[in-house]
PDB file of N, CA and C in Angstrom:
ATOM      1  N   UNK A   1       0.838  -1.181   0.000  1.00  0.00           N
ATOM      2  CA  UNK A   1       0.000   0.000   0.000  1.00  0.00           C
ATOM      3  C   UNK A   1       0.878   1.238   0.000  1.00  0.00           C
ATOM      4  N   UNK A   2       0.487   2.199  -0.563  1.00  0.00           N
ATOM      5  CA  UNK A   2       1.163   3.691  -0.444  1.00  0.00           C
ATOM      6  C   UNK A   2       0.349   4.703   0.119  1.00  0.00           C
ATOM      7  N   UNK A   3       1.397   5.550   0.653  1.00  0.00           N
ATOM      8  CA  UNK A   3       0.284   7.099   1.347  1.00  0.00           C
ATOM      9  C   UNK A   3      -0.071   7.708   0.297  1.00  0.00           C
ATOM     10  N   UNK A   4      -0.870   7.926   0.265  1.00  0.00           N
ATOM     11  CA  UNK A   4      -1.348   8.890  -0.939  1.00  0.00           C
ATOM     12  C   UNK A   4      -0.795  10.679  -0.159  1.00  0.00           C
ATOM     13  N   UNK A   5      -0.602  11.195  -0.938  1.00  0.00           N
ATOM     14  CA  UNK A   5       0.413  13.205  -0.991  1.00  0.00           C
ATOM     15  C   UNK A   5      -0.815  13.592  -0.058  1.00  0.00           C
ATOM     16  N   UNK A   6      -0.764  14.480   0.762  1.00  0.00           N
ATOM     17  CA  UNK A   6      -1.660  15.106   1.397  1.00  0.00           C
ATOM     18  C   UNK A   6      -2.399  15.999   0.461  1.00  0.00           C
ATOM     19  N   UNK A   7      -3.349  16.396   0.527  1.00  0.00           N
ATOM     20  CA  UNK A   7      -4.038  17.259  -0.224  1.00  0.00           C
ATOM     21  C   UNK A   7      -4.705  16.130  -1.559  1.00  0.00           C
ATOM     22  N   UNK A   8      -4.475  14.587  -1.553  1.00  0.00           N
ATOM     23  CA  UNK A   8      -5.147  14.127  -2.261  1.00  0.00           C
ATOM     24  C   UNK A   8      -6.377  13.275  -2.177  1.00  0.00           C
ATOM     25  N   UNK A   9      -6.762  13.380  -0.626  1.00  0.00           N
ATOM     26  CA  UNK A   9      -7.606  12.870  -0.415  1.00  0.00           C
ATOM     27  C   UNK A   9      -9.001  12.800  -1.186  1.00  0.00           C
ATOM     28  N   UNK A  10     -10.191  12.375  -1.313  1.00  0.00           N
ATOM     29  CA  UNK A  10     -11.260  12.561  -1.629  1.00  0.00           C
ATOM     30  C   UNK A  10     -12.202  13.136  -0.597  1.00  0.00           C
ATOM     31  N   UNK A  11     -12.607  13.988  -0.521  1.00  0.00           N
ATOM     32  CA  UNK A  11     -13.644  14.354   0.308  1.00  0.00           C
ATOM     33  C   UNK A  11     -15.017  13.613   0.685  1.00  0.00           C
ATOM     34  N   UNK A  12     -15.481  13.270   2.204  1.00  0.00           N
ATOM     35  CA  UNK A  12     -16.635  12.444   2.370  1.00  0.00           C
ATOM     36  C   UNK A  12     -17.591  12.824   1.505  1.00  0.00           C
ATOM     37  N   UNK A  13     -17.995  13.882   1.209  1.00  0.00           N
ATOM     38  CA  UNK A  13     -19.395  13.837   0.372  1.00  0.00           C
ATOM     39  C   UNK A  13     -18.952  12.989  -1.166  1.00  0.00           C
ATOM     40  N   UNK A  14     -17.620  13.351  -1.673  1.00  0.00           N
ATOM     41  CA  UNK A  14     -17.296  12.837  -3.222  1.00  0.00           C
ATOM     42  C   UNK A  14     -16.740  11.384  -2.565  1.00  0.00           C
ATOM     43  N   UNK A  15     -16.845  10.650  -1.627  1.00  0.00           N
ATOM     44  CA  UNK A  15     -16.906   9.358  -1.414  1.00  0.00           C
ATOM     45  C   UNK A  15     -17.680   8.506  -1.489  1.00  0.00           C
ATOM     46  N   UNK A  16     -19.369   8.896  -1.032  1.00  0.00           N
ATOM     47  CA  UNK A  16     -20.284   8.098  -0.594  1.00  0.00           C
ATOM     48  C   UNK A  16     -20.928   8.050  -2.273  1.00  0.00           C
ATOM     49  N   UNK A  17     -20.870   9.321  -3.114  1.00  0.00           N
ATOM     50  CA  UNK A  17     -21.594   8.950  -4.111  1.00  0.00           C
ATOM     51  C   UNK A  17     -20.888   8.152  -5.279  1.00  0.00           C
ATOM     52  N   UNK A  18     -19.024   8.448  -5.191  1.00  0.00           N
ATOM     53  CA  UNK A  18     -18.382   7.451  -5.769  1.00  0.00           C
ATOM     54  C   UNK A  18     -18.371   6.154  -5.831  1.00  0.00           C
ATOM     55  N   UNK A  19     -18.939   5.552  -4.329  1.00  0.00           N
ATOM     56  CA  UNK A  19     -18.783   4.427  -4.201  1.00  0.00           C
ATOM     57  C   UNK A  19     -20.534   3.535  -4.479  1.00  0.00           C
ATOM     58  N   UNK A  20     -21.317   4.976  -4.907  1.00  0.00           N
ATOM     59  CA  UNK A  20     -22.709   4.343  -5.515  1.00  0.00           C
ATOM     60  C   UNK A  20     -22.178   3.840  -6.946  1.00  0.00           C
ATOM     61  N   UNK A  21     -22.547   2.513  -7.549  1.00  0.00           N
ATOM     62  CA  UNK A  21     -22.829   2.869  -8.959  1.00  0.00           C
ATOM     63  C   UNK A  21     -23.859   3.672  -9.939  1.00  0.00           C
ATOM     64  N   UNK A  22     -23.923   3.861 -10.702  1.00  0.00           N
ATOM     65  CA  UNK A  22     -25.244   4.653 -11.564  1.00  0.00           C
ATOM     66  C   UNK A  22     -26.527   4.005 -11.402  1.00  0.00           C
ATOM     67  N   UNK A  23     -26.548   2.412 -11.324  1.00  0.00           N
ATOM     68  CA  UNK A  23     -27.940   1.573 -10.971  1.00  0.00           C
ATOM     69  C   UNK A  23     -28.642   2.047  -9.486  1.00  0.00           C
ATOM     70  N   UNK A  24     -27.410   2.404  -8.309  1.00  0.00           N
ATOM     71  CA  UNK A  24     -27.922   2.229  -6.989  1.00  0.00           C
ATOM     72  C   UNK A  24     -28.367   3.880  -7.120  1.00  0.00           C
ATOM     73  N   UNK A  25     -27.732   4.586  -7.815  1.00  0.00           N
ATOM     74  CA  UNK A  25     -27.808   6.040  -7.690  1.00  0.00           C
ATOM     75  C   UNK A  25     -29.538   6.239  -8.187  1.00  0.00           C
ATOM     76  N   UNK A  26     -29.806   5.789  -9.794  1.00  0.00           N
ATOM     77  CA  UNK A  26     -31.024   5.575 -10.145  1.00  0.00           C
ATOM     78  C   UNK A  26     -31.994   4.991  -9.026  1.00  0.00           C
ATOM     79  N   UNK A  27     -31.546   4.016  -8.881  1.00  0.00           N
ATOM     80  CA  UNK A  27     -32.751   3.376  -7.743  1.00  0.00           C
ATOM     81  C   UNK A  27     -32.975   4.106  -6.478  1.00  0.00           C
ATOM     82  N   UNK A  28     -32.293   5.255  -5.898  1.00  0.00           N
ATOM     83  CA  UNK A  28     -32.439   6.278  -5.078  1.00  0.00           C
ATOM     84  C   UNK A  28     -33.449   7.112  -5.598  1.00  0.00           C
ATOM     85  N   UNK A  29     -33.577   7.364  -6.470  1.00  0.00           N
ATOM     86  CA  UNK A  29     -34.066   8.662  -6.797  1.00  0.00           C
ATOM     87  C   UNK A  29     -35.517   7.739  -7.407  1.00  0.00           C
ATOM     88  N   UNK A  30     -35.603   7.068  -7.773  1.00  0.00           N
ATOM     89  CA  UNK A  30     -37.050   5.861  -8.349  1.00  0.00           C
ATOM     90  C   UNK A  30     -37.701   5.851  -7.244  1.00  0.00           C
ATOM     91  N   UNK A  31     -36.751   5.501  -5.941  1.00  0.00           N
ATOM     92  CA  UNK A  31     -37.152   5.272  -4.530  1.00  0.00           C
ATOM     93  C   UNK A  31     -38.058   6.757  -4.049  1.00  0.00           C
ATOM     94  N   UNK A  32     -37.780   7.833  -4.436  1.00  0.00           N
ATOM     95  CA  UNK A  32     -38.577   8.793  -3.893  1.00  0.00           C
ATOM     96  C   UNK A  32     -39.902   8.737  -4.627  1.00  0.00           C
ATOM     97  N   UNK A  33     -39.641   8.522  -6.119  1.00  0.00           N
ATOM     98  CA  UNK A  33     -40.951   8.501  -6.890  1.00  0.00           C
ATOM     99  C   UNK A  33     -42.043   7.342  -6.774  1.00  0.00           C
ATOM    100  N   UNK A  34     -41.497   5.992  -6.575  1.00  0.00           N
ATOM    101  CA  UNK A  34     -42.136   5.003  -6.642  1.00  0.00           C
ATOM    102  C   UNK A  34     -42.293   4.273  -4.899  1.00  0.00           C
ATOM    103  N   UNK A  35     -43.177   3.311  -5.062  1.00  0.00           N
ATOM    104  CA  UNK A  35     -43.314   2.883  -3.876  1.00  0.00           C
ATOM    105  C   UNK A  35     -43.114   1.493  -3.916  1.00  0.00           C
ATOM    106  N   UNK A  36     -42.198   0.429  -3.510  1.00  0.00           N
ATOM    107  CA  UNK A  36     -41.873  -1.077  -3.328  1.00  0.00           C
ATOM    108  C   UNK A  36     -43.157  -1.693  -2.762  1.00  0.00           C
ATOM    109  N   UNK A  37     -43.522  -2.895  -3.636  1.00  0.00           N
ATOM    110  CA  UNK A  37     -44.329  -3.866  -3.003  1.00  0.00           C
ATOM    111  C   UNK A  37     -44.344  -5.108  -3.333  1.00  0.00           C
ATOM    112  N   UNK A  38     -44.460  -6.274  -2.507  1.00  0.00           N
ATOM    113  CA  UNK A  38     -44.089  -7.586  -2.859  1.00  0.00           C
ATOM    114  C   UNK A  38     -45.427  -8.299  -3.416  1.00  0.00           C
ATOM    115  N   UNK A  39     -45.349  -8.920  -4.417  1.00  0.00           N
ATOM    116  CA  UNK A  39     -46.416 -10.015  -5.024  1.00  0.00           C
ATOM    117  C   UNK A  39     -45.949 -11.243  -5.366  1.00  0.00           C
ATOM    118  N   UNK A  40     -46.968 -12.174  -4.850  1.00  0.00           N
ATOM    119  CA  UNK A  40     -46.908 -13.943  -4.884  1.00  0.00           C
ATOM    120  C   UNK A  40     -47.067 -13.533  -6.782  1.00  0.00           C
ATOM    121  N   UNK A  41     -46.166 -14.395  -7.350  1.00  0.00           N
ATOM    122  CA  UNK A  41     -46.466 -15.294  -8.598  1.00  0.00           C
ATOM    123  C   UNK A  41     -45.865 -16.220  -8.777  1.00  0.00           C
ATOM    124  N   UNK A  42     -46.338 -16.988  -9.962  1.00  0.00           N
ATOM    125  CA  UNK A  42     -46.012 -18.493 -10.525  1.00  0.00           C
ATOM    126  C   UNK A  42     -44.593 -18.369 -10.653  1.00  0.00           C
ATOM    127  N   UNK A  43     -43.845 -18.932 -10.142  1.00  0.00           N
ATOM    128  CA  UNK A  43     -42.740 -18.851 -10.769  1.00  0.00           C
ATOM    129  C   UNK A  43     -42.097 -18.877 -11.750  1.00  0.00           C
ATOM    130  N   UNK A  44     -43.116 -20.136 -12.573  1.00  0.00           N
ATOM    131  CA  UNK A  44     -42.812 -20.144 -13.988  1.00  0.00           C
ATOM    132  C   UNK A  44     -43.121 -19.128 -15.251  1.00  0.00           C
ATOM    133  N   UNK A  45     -44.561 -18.789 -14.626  1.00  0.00           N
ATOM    134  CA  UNK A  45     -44.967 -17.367 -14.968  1.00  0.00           C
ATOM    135  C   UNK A  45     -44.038 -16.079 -14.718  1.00  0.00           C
ATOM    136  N   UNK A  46     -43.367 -15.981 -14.073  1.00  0.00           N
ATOM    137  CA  UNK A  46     -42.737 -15.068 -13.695  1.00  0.00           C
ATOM    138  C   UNK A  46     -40.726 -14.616 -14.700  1.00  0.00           C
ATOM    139  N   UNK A  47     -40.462 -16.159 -14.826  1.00  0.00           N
ATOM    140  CA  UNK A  47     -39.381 -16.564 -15.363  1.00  0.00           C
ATOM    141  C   UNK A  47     -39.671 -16.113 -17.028  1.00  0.00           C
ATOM    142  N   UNK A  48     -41.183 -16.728 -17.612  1.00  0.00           N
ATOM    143  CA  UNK A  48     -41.346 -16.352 -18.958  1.00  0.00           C
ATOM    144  C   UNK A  48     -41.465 -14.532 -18.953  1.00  0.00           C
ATOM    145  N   UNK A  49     -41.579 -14.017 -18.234  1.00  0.00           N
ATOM    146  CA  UNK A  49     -42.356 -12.402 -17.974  1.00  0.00           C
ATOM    147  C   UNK A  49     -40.646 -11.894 -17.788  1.00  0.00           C
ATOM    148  N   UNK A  50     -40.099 -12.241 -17.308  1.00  0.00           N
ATOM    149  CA  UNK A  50     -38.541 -11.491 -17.247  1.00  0.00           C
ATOM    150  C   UNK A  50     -37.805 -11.759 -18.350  1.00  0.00           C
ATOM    151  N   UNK A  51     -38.104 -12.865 -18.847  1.00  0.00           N
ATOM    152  CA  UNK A  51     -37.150 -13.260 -20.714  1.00  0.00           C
ATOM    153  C   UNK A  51     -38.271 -12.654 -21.409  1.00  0.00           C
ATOM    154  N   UNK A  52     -39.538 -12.307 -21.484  1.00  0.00           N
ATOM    155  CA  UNK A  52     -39.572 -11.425 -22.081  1.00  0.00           C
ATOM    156  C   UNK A  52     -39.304  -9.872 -22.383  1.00  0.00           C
ATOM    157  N   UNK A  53     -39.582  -9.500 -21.372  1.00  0.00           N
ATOM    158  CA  UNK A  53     -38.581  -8.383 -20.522  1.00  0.00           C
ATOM    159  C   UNK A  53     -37.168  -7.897 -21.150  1.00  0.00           C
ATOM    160  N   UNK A  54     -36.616  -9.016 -20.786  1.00  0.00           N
ATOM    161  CA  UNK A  54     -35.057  -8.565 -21.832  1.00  0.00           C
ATOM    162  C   UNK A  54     -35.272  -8.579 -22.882  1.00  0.00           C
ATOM    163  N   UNK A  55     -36.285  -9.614 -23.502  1.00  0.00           N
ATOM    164  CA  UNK A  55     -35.853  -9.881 -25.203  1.00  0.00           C
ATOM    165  C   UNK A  55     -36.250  -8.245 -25.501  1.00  0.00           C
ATOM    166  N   UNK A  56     -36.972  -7.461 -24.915  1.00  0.00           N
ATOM    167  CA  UNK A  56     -37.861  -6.612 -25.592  1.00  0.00           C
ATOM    168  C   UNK A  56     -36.981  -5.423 -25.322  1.00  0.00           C
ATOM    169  N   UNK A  57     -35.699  -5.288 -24.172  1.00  0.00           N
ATOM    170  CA  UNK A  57     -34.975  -4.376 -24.276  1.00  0.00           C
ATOM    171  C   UNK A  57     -35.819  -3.806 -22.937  1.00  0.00           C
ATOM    172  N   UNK A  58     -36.498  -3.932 -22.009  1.00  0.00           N
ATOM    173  CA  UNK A  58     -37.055  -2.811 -20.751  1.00  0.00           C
ATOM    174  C   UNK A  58     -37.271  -3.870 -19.608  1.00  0.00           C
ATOM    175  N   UNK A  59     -37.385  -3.805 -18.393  1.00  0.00           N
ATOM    176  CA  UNK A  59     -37.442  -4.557 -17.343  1.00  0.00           C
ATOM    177  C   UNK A  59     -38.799  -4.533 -16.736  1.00  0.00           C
ATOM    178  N   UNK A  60     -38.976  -5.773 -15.771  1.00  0.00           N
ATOM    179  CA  UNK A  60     -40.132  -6.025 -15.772  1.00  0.00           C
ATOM    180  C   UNK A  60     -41.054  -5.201 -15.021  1.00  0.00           C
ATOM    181  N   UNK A  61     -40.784  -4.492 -14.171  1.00  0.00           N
ATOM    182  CA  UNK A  61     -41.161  -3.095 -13.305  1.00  0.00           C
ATOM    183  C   UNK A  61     -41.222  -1.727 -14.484  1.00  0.00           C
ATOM    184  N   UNK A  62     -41.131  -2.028 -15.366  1.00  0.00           N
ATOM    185  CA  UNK A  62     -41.882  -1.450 -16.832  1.00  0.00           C
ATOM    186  C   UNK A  62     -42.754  -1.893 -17.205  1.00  0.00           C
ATOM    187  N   UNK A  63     -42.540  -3.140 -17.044  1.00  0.00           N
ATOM    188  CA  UNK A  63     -43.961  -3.913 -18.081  1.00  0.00           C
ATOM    189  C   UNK A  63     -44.769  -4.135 -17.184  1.00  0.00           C
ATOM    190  N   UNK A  64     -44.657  -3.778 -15.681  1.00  0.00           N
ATOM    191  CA  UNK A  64     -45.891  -3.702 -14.600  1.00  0.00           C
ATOM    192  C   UNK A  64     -46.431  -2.342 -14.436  1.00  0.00           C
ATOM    193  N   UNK A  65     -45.537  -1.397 -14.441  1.00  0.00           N
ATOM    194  CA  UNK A  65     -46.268  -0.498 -14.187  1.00  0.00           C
ATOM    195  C   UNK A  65     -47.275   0.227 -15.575  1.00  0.00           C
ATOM    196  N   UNK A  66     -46.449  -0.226 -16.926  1.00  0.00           N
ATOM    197  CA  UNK A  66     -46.967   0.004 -18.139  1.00  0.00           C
ATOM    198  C   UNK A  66     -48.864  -0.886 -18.153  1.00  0.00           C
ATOM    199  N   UNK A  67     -48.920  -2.072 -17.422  1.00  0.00           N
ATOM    200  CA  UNK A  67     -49.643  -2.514 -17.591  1.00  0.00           C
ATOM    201  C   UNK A  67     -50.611  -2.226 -16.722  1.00  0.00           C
ATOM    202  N   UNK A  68     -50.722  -1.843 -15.662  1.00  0.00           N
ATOM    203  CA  UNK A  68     -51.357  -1.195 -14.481  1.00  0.00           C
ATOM    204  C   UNK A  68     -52.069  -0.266 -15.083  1.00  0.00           C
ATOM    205  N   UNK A  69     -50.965   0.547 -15.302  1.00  0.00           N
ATOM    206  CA  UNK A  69     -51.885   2.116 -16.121  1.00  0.00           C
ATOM    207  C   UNK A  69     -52.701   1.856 -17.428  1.00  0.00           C
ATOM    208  N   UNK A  70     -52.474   0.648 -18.108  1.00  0.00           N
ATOM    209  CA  UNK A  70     -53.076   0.133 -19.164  1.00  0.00           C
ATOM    210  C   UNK A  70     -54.700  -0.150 -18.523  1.00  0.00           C
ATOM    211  N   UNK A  71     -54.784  -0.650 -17.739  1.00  0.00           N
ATOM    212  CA  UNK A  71     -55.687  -1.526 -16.945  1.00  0.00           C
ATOM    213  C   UNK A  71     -56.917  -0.638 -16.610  1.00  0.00           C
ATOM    214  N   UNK A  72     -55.896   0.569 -15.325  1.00  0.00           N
ATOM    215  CA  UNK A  72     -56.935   2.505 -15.033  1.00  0.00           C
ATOM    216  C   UNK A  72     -56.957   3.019 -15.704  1.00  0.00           C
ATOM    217  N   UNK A  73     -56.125   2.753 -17.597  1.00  0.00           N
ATOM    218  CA  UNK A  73     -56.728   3.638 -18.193  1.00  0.00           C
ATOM    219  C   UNK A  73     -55.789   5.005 -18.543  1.00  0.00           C
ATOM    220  N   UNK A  74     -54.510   5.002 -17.800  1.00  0.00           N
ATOM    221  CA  UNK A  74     -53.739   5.997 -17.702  1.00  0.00           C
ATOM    222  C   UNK A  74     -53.128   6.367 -18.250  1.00  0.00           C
TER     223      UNK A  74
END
């Protein structure tokens, strides 16, 4: 290991968000807009719904909430 020169430290605030990646950083900010909730499904049902998901290029918390609002109308 080496000392790093004084004056090269990183500062705590440019630490905590360095050490977010861009996914956890996104999911912070989703986190204020959206609200987490758990649902029972088929598993197998669930497995075909996520390969479709990728094949289509968007994730499946797209294709739920896309379908929700489909549903009210939104």
């Amino acid at each position: 290991m080496s000392v790093e020169e004084k004056g090269t430290e990183m500062p705590l605030t440019s630490m905590a968000s360095a050490e977010k990646s861009p996914r956890e950083l996104r999911q912070r900010q989703d986190e204020k807009k959206y609200s987490r909730t758990t649902i029972v499904v088929d598993p197998d049902l669930y497995k075909q719904f996520k390969a479709f998901a990728a094949s289509t290029g968007t994730t499946v918390t797209a294709l739920l909430n896309g379908a929700m609002r489909n549903i009210l109308g939104k």
